[in-house]
C-alpha atoms as a PDB file:
ATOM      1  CA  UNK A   1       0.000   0.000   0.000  1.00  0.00           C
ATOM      2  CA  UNK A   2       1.022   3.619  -1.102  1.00  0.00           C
ATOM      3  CA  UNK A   3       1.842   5.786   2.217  1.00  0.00           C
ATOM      4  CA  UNK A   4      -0.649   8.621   2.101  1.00  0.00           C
ATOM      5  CA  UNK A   5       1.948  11.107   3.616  1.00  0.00           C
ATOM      6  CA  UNK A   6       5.522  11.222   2.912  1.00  0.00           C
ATOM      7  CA  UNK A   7       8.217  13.479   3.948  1.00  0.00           C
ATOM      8  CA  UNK A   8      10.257  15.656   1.178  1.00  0.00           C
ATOM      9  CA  UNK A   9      13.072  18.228   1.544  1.00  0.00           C
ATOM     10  CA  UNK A  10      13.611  21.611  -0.163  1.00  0.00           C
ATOM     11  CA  UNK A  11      15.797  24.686   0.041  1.00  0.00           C
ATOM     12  CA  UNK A  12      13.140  27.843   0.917  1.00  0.00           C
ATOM     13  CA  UNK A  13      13.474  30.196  -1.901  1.00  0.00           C
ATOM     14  CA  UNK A  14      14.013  33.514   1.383  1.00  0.00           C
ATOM     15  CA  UNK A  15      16.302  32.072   3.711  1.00  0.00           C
ATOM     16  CA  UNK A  16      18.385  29.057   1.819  1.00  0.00           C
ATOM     17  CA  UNK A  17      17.814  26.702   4.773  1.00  0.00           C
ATOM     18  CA  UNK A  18      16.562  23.192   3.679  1.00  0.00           C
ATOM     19  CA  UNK A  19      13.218  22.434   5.043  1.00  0.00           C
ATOM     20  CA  UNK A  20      11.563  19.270   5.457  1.00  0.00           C
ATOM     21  CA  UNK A  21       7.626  19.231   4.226  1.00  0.00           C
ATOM     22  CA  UNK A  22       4.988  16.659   5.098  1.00  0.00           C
ATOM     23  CA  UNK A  23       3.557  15.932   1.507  1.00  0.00           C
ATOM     24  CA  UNK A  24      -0.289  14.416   1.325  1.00  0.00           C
ATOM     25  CA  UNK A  25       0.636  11.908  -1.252  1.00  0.00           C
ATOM     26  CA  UNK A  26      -3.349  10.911  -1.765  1.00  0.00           C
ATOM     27  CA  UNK A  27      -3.738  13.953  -3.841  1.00  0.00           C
ATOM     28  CA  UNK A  28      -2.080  14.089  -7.495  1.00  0.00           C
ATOM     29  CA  UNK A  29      -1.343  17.942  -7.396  1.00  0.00           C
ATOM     30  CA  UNK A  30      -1.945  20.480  -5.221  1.00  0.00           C
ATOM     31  CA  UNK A  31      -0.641  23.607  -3.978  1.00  0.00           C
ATOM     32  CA  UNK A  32      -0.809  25.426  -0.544  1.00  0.00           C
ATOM     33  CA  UNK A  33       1.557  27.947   1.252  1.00  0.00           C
ATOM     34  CA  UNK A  34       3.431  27.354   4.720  1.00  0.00           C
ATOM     35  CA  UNK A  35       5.406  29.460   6.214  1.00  0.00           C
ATOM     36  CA  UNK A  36       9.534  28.714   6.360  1.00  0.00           C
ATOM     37  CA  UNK A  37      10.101  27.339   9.917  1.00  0.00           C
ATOM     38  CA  UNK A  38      13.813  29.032   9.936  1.00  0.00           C
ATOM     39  CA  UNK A  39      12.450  32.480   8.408  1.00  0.00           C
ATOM     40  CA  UNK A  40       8.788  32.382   8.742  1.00  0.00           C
ATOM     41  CA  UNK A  41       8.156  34.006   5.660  1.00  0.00           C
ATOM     42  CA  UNK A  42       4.910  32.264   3.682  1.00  0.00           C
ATOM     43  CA  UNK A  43       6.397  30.096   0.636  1.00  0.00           C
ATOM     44  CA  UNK A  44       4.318  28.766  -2.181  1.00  0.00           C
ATOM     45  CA  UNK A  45       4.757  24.918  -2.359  1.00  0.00           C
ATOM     46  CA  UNK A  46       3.625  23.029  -5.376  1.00  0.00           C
ATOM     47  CA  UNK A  47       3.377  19.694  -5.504  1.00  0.00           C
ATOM     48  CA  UNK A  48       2.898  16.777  -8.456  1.00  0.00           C
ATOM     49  CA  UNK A  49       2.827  13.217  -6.968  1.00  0.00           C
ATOM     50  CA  UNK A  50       3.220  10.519  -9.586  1.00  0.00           C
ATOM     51  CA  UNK A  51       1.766   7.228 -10.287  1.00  0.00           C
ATOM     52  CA  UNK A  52       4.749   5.556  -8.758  1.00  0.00           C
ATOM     53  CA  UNK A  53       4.802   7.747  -5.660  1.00  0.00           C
ATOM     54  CA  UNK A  54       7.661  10.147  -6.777  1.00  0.00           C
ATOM     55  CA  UNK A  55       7.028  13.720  -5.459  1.00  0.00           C
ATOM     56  CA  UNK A  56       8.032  16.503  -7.204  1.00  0.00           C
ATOM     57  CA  UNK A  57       8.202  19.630  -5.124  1.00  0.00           C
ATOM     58  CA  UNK A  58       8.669  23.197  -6.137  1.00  0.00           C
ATOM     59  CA  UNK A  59       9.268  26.429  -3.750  1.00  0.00           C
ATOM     60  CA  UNK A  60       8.526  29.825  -4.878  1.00  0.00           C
ATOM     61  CA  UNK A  61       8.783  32.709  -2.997  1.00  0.00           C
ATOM     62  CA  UNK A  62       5.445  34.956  -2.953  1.00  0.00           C
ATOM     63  CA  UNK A  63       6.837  37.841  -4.950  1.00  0.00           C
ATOM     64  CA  UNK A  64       7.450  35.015  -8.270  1.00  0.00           C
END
């Protein structure tokens, strides 16, 4: 069985630090903003989960 969360890493697009993210792997695509737990500035995360379970995570800062 496919986990329905997973756990991914990525550099915030403010601060540089490397951030882990709890990604909801049940949903396909989907994108949501949380704030950077080193800078607390709000990041937009977009996420594509593929068929087998590969994330694909993207950071963008609010101003791009």
């Amino acid at each position: 069985p496919m986990n329905l969360t997973d756990c991914a890493t990525a550099d915030c697009p403010y601060c540089g630090e490397t951030i882990e993210l709890v990604v909801d792997c049940s949903m396909e695509e989907q994108s949501y903003i949380e704030d950077c737990p080193v800078c607390c500035r709000p990041i937009t995360v977009w996420v594509q989960v593929d068929a087998d379970g590969g994330i694909d995570l993207q950071l963008r800062d609010e101003n791009s």
